[in-house]
Structure formats: C-alpha cells, structure tokens
C-alpha atoms as a PDB file:
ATOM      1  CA  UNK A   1     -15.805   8.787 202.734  1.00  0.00           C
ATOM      2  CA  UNK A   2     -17.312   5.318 201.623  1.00  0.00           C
ATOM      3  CA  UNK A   3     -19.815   4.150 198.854  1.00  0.00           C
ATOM      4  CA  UNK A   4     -23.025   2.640 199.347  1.00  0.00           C
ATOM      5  CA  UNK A   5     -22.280  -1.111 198.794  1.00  0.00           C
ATOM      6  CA  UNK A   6     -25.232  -1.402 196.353  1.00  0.00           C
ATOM      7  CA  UNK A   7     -27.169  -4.536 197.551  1.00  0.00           C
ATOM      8  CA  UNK A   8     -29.037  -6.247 195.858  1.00  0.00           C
ATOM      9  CA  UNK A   9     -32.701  -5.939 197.427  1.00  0.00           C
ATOM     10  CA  UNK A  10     -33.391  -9.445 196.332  1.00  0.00           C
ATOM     11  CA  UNK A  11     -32.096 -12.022 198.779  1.00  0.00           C
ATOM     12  CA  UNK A  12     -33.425 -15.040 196.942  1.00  0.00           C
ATOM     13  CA  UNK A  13     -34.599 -16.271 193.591  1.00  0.00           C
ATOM     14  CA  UNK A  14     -37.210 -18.802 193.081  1.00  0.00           C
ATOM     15  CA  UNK A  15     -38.182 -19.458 189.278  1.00  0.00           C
ATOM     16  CA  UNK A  16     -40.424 -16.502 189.254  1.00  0.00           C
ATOM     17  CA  UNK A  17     -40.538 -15.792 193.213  1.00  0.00           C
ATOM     18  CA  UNK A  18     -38.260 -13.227 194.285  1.00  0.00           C
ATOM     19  CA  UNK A  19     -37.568 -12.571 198.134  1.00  0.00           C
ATOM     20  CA  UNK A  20     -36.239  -9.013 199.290  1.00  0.00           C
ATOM     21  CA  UNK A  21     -34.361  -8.640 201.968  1.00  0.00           C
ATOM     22  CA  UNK A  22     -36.610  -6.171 203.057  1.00  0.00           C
ATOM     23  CA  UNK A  23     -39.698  -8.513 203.330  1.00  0.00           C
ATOM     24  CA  UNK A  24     -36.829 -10.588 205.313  1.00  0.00           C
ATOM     25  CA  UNK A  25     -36.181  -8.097 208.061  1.00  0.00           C
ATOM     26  CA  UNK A  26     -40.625  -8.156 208.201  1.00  0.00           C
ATOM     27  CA  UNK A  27     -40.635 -11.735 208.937  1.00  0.00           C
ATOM     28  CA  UNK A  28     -37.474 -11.471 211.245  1.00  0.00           C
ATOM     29  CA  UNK A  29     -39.157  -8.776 213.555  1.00  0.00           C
ATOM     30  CA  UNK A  30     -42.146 -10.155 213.914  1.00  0.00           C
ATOM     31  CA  UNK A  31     -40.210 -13.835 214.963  1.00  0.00           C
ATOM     32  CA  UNK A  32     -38.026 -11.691 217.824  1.00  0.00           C
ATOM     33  CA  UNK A  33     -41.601 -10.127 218.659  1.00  0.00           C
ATOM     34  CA  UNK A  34     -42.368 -13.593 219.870  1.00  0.00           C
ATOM     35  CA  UNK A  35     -39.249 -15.156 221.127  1.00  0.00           C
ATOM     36  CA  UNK A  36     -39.259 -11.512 223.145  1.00  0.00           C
ATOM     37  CA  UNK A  37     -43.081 -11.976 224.243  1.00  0.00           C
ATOM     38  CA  UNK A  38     -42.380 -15.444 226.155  1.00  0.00           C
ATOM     39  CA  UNK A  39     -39.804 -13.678 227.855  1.00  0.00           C
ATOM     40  CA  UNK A  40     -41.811 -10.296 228.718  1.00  0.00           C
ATOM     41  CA  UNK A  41     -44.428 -13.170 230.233  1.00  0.00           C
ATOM     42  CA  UNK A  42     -41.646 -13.755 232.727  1.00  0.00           C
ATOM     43  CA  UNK A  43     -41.689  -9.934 233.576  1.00  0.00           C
ATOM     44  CA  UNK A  44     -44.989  -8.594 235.958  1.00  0.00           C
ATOM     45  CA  UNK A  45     -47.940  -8.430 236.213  1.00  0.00           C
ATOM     46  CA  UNK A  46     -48.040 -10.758 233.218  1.00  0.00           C
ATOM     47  CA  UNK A  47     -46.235 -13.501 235.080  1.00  0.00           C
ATOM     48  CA  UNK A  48     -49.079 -13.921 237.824  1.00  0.00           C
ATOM     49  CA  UNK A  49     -51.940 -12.853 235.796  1.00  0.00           C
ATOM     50  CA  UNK A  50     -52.624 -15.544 233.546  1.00  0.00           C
ATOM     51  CA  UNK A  51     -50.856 -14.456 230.308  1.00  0.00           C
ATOM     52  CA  UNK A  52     -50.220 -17.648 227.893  1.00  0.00           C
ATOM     53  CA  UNK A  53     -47.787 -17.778 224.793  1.00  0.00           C
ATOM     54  CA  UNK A  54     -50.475 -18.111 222.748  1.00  0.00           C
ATOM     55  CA  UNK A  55     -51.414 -14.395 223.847  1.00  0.00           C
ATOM     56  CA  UNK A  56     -48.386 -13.792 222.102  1.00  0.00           C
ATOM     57  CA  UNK A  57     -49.118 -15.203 219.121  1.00  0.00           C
ATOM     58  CA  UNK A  58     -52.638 -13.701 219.118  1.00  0.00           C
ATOM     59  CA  UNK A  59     -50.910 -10.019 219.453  1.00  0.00           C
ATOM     60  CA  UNK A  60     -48.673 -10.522 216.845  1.00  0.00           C
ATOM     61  CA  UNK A  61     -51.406 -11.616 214.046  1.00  0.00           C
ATOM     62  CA  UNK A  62     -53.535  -8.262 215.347  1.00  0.00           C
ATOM     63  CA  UNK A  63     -50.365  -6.007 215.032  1.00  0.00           C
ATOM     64  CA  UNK A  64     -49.605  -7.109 211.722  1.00  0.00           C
ATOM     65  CA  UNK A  65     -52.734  -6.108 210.133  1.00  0.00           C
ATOM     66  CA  UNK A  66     -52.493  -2.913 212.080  1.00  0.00           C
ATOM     67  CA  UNK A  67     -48.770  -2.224 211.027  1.00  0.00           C
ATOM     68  CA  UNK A  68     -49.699  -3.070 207.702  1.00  0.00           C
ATOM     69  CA  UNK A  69     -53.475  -1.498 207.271  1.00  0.00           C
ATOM     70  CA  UNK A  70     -51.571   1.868 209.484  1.00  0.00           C
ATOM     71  CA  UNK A  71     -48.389   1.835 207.724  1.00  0.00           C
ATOM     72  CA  UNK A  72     -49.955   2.132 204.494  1.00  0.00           C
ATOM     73  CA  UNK A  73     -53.312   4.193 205.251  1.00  0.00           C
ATOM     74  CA  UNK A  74     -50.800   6.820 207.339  1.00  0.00           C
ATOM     75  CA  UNK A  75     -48.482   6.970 204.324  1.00  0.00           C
ATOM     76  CA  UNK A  76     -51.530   7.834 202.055  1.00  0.00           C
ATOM     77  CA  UNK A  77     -52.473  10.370 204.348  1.00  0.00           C
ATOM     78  CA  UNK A  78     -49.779  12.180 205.879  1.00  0.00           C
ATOM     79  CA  UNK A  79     -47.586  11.986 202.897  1.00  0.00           C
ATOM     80  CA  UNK A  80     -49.840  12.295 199.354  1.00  0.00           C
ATOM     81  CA  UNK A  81     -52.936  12.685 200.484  1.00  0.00           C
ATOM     82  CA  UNK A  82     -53.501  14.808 197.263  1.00  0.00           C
ATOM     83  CA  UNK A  83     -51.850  12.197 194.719  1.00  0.00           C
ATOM     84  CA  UNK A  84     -54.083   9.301 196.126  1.00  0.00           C
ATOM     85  CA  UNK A  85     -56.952  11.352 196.210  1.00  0.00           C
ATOM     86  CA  UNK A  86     -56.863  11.994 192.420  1.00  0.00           C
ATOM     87  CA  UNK A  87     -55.920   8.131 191.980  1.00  0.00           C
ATOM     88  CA  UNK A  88     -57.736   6.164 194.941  1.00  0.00           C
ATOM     89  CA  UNK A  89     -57.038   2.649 193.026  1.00  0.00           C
ATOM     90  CA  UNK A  90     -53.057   3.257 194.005  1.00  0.00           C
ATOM     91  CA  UNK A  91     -54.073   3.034 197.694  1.00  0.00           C
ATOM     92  CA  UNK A  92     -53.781  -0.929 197.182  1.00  0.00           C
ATOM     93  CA  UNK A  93     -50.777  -0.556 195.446  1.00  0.00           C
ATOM     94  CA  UNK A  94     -48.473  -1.777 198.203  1.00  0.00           C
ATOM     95  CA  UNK A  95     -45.431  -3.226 195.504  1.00  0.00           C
ATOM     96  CA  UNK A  96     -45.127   0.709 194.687  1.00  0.00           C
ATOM     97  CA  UNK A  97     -44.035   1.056 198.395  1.00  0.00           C
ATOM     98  CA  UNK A  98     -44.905   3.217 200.617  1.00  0.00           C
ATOM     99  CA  UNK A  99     -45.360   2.995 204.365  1.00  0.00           C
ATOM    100  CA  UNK A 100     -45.725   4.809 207.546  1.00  0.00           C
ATOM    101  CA  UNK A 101     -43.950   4.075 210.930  1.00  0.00           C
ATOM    102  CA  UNK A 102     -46.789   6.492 212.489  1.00  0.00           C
ATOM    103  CA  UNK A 103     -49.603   4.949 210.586  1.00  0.00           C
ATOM    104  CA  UNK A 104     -48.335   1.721 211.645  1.00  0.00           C
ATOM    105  CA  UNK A 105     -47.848   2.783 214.979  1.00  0.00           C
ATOM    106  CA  UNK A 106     -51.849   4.220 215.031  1.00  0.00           C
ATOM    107  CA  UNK A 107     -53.300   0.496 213.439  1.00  0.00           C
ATOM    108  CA  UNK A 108     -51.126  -1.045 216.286  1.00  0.00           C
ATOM    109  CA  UNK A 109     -52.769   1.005 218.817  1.00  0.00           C
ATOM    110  CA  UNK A 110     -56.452   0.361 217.351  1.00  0.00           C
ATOM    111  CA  UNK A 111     -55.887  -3.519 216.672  1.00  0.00           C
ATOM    112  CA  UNK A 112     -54.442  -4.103 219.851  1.00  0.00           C
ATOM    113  CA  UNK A 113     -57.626  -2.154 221.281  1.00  0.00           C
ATOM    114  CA  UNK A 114     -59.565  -4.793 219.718  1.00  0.00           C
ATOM    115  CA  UNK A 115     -57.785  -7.876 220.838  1.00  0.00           C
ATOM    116  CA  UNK A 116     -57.946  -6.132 224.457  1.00  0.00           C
ATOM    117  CA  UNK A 117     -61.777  -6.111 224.556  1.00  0.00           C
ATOM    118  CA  UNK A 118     -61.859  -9.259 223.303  1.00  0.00           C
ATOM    119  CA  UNK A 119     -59.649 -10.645 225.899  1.00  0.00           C
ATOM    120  CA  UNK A 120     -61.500  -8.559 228.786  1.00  0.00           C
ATOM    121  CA  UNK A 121     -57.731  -7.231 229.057  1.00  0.00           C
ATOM    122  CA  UNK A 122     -56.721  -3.669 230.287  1.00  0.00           C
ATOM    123  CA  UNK A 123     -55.755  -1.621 226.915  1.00  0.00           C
ATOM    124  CA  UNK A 124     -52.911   0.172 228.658  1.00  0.00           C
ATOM    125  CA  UNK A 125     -51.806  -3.427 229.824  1.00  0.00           C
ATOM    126  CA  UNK A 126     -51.678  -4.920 227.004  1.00  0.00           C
ATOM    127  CA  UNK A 127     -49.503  -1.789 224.994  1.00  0.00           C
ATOM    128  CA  UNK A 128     -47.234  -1.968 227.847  1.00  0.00           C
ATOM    129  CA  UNK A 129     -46.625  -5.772 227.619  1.00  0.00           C
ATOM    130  CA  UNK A 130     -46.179  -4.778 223.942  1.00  0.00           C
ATOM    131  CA  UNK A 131     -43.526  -1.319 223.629  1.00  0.00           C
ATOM    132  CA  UNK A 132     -40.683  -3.343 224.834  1.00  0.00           C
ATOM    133  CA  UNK A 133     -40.672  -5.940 222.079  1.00  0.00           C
ATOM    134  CA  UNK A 134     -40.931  -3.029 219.052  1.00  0.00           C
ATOM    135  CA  UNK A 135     -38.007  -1.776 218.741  1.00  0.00           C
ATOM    136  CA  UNK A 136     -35.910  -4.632 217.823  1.00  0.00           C
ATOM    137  CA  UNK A 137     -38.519  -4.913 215.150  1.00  0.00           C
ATOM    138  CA  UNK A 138     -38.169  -1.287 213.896  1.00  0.00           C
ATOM    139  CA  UNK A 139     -33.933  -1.739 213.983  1.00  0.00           C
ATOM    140  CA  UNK A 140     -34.413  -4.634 211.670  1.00  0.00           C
ATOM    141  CA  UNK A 141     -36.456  -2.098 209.542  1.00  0.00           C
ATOM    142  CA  UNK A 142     -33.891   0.283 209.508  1.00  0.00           C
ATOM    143  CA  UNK A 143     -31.470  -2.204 208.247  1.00  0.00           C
ATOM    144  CA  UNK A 144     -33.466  -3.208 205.266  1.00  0.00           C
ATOM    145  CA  UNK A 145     -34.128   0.915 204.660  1.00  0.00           C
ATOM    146  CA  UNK A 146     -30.307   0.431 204.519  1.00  0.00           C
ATOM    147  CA  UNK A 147     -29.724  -2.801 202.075  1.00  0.00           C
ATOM    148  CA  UNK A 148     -32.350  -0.899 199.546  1.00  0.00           C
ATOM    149  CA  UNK A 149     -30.341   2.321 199.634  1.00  0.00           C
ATOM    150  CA  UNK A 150     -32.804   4.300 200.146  1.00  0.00           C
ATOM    151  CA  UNK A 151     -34.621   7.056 202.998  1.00  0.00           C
ATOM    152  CA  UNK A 152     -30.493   8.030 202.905  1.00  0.00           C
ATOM    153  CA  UNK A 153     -29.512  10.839 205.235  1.00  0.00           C
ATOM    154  CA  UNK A 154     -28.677  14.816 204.324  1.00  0.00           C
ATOM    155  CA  UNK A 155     -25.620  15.820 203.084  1.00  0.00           C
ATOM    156  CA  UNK A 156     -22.555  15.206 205.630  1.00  0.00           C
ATOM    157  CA  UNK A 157     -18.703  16.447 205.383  1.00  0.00           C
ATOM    158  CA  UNK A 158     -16.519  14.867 203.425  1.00  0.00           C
ATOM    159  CA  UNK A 159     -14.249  14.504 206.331  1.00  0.00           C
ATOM    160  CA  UNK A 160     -16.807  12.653 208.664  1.00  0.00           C
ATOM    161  CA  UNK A 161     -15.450   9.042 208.203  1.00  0.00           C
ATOM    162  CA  UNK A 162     -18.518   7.309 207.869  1.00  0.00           C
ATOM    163  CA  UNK A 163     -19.988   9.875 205.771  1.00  0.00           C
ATOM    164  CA  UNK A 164     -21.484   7.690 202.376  1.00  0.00           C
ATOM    165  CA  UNK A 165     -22.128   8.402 198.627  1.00  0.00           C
ATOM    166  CA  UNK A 166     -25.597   6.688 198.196  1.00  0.00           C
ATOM    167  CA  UNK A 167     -25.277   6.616 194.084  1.00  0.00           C
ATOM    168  CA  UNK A 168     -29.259   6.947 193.709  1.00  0.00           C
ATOM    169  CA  UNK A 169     -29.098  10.282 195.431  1.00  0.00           C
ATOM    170  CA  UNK A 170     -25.867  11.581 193.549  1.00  0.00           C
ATOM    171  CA  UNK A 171     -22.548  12.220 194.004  1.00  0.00           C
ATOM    172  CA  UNK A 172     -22.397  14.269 197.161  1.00  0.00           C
ATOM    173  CA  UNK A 173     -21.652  12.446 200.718  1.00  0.00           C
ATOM    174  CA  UNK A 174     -24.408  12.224 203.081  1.00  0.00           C
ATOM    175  CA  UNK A 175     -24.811  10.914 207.157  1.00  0.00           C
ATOM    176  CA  UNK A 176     -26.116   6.729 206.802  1.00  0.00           C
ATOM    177  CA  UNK A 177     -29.500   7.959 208.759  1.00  0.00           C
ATOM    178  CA  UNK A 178     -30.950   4.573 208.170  1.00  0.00           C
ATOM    179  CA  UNK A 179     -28.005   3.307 210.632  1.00  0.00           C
ATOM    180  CA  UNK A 180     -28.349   6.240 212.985  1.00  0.00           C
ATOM    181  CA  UNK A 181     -32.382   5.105 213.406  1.00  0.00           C
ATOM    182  CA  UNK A 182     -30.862   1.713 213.606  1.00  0.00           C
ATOM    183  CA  UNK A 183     -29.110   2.579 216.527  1.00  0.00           C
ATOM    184  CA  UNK A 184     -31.141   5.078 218.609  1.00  0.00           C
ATOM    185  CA  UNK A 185     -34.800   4.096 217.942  1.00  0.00           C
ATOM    186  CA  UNK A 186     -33.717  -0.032 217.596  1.00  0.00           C
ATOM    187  CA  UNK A 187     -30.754  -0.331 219.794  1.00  0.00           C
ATOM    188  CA  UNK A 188     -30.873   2.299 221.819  1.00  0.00           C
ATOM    189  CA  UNK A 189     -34.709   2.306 222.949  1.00  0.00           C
ATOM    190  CA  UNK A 190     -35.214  -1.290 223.011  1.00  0.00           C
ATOM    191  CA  UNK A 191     -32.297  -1.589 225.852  1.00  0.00           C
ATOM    192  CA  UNK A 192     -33.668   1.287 227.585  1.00  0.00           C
ATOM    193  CA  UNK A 193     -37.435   0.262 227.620  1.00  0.00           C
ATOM    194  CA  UNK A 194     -36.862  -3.627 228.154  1.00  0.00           C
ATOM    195  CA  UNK A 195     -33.797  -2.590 231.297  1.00  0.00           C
ATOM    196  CA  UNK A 196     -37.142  -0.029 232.958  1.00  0.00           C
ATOM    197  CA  UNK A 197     -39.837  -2.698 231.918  1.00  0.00           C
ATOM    198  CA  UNK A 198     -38.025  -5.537 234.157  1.00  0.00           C
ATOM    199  CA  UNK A 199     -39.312  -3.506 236.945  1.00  0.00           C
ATOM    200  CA  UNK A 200     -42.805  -3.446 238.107  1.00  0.00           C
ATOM    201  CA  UNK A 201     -44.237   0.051 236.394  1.00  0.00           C
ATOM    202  CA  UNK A 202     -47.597   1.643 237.271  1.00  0.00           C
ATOM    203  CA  UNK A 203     -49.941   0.647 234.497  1.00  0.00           C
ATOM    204  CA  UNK A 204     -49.897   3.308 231.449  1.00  0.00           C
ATOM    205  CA  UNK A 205     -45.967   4.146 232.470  1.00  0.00           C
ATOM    206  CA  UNK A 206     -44.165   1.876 229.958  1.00  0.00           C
ATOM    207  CA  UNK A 207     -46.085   2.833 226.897  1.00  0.00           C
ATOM    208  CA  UNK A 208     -45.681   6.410 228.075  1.00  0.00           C
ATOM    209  CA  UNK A 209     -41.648   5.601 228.410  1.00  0.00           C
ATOM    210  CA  UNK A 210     -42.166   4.189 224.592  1.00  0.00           C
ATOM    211  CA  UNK A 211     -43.887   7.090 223.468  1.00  0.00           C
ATOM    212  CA  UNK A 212     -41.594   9.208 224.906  1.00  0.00           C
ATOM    213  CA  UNK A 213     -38.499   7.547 223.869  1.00  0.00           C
ATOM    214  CA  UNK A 214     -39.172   7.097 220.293  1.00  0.00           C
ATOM    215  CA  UNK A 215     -40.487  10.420 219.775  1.00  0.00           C
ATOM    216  CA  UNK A 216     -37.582  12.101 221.500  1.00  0.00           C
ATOM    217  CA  UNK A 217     -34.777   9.927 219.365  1.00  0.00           C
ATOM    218  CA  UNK A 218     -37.044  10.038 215.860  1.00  0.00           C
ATOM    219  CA  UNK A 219     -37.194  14.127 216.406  1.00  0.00           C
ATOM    220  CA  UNK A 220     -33.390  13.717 216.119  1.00  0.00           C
ATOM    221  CA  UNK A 221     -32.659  11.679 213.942  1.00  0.00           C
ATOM    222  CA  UNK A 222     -34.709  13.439 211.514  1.00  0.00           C
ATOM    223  CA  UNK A 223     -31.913  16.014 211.748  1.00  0.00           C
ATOM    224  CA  UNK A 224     -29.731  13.952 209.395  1.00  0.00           C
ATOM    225  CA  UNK A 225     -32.308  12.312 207.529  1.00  0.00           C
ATOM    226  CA  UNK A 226     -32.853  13.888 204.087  1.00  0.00           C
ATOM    227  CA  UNK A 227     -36.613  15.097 203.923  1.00  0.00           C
ATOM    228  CA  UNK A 228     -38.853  13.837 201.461  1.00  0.00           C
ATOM    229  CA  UNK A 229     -38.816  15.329 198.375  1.00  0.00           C
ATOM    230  CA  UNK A 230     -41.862  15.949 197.736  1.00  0.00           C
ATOM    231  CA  UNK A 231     -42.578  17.756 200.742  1.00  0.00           C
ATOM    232  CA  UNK A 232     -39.154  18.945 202.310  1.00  0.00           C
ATOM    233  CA  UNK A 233     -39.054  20.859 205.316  1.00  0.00           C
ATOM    234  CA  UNK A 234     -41.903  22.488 206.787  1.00  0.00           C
ATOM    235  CA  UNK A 235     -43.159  25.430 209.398  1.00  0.00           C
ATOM    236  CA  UNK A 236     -40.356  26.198 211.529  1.00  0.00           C
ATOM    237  CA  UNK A 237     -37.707  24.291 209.447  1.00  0.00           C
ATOM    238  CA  UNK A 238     -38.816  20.956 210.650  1.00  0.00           C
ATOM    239  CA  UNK A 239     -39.781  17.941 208.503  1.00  0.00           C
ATOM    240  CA  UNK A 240     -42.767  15.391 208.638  1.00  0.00           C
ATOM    241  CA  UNK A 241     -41.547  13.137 210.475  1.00  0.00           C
ATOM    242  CA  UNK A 242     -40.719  15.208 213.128  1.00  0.00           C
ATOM    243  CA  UNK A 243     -43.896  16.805 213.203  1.00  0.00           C
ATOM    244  CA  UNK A 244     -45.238  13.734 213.826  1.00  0.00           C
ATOM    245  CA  UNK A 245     -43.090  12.506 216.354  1.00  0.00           C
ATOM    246  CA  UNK A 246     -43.866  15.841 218.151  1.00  0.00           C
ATOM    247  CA  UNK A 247     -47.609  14.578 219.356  1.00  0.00           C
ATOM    248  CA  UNK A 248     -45.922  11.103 220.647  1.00  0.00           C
ATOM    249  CA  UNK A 249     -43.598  13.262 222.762  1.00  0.00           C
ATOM    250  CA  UNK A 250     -46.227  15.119 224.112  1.00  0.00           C
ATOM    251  CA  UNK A 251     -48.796  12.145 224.578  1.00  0.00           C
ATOM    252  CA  UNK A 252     -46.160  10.314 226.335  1.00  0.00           C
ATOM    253  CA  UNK A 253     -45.586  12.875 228.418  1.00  0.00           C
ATOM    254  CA  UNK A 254     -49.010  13.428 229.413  1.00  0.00           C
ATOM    255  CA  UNK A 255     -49.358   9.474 230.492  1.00  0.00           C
ATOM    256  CA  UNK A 256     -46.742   9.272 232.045  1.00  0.00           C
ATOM    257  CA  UNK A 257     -47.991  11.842 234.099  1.00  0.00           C
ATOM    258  CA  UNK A 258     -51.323  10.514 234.762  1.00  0.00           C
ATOM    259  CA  UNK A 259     -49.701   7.137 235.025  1.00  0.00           C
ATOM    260  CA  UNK A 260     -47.521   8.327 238.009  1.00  0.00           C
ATOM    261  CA  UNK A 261     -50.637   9.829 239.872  1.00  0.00           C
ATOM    262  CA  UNK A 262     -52.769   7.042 239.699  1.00  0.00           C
ATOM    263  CA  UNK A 263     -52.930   4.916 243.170  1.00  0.00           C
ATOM    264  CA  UNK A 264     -51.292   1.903 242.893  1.00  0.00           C
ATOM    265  CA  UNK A 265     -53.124  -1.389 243.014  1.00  0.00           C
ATOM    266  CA  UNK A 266     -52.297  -4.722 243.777  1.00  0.00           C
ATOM    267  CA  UNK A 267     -54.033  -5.944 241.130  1.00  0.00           C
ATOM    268  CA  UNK A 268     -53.744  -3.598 238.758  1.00  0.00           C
ATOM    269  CA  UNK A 269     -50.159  -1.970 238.820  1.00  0.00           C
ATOM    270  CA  UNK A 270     -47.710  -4.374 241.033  1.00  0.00           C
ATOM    271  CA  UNK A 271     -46.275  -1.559 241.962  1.00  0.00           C
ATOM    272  CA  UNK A 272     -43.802  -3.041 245.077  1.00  0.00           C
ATOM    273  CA  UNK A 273     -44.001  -0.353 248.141  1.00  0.00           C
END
C-alpha cells in the first residue's frame, strides 16, 4: 500500500504569482498539440492538400476557447446545474475549479466547426486531422488530476500493491484512477489512433476511431474512479461520466459506419485501392 506523495500544486512562486502544476500540464498539451500537428501534416490527405503549420496554430487558439468555454459550460450543466442555477455569478468562477472533459470535448467540436467554414475546410477533415493529437493532451491532464490529489479512484485492497491512501479522501486505500486514465485514454489511445491515422482512412473514420476509443476506455475506467459526491452512481449503477461516455460510443459507432460506406474519392478520402 503507498501514500499519496502530497505535492504541492504550486510549481512556482513569483512575488504574488503562483504557477500550478496543473496550469503546467495546460500549457504542455497544447505545445505537443503543435509539435504533433506538423507531424500529422506529414500524414494524408493533409500532406497534398495544402495544409500549412500555421493551420496548426490557428486550430489550437479555436480549441482552446472551446476546451475552455465547453469544459466549464459542460461542468455547469451536467454536474450542478441546480447549484449554478440558484447562483449564475459562480459560472465565471473558474479559480473554484470545475471542468468538463465532455463539455470540452462539445466546444472543441463547435469551434473547430467554425474555423472549418472559415477555411472552406471539410468539418470531418479537419476533426480527423485533430483526434490523434488529443490524447497526449488529456494524459498530461491526468497527471496534474494526480499532482493535486484529487478525482482519486474507489476503494482498492489493501493487498493490490499500488493501491494508495489519498489523505484528503481518508484513511482507506483506493485504485490511483487518475494514472489508470493516464494510461488508457493518454497512452493507450493516442498510440492506437496516431499507429491507424498513419494510414490513409475514409474521411469521418478517424474521429469515429476517437470517439470510439475514448468512450470505450473512459466507460472503464470509471469503474475505479470514485463517483462524485454529490451525485454518486446513477440508473443502472453507473456514474456520470460513464453515462456520458455512453453517447460517444454510440456516435462513433454510427460514423464509423457511415464512414465505411461512403465511396471513396480521390480527393476526398485517399483511400489507396
């Protein structure tokens, strides 16, 4: 059994300015987003279709006002919709915490909707140049979940060896679920969906393999993630997060279908015969 090493969630003092490690892992995802992007450029269609670097750049300034408008609207509304409702004001209250992977996942989808109508780009194009450069960016998430102690897992056996004592949630050992997310939807997914994204896919099929794959691996690692207390488990003994991650299954599923009947088109798919 081991103890939570108790981190300090600031990494650096300033005089008054304070930097979390947290904020940290932010500003390191959204770095490997880029130095990933230039390299997805190498993959197709991008390669022969006129993608720039500065594409990259202009995705990554979109997505971060949709993971950060999403995160925290989705929060609001899928977790205490009934708490902000009687105190609106706390909405903008972002140093209280408080953030949604599938809110941010929902402002992602709607900014980069935007940037691909201003481009004249193909939406579905532009999500699957994206998927493959998340997860890295959702692992380093995971690990700051993990410096700040906190989202800890259920309670595990004492005789599981990595089993932890997270001193904020008591005395009792419980599974590290932040490193369990770090593995499967960081580690796991990102080798997955960037190994089938080297490929040429039909257009649609690498944001359905996304969709898929995170929903499938968050479902499960729910299993050993301790529900919010405020809500616990709901209808059939399953928590919010997996209730959520039940439509991405299910969407991904259903366009990965349609992806895989669609002709494919030189143009459009680069799908080699």
């Amino acid at each position: 059994m081991l103890m939570h090493p108790q981190f300090d969630p600031v990494a650096l003092r300033i005089g008054p300015l304070a930097v979390h490690w947290y904020g940290l892992m932010y500003l390191a995802g959204f770095a490997m987003f880029v130095w990933l992007g230039r390299r997805r450029l190498r993959h197709e269609p991008y390669r022969t279709m006129g993608w720039q670097p500065r594409d990259v750049e202009d995705m990554l300034f979109w997505g971060v006002l949709g993971v950060i408008l999403g995160g925290r609207l989705g929060y609001v509304l899928f977790y205490k919709p009934l708490e902000y409702l009687a105190e609106p004001w706390r909405v903008f209250a972002v140093w209280e915490g408080g953030m949604s992977f599938h809110g941010g996942l929902l402002g992602v989808l709607l900014a980069m909707a935007w940037w691909a109508r201003r481009q004249r780009r193909p939406w579905l194009q532009v999500m699957d140049f994206v998927a493959p450069c998340v997860p890295v960016g959702l692992a380093l998430g995971r690990v700051g979940n993990f410096i700040n102690g906190e989202l800890w897992g259920r309670p595990a056996p004492p005789e599981l060896p990595w089993a932890m004592v997270f001193p904020q949630a008591g005395p009792l050992p419980r599974h590290p679920s932040q490193l369990y997310q770090f593995a499967l939807e960081g580690v796991l997914l990102f080798v997955l969906l960037w190994l089938y994204a080297r490929r040429p896919r039909r257009t649609g099929q690498v944001s359905a393999a996304f969709l898929l794959g995170y929903g499938t691996v968050r479902f499960v690692a729910e299993y050993f993630r301790e529900p919010d207390a405020h809500l616990g488990l709901l209808s059939l003994g399953l928590s919010m997060g997996q209730w959520l991650s039940l439509p991405m299954v299910l969407a991904g599923l259903a366009l990965g279908w349609w992806a895989g009947r669609r002709p494919a088109t030189q143009e459009t798919d680069h799908v080699r015969s």
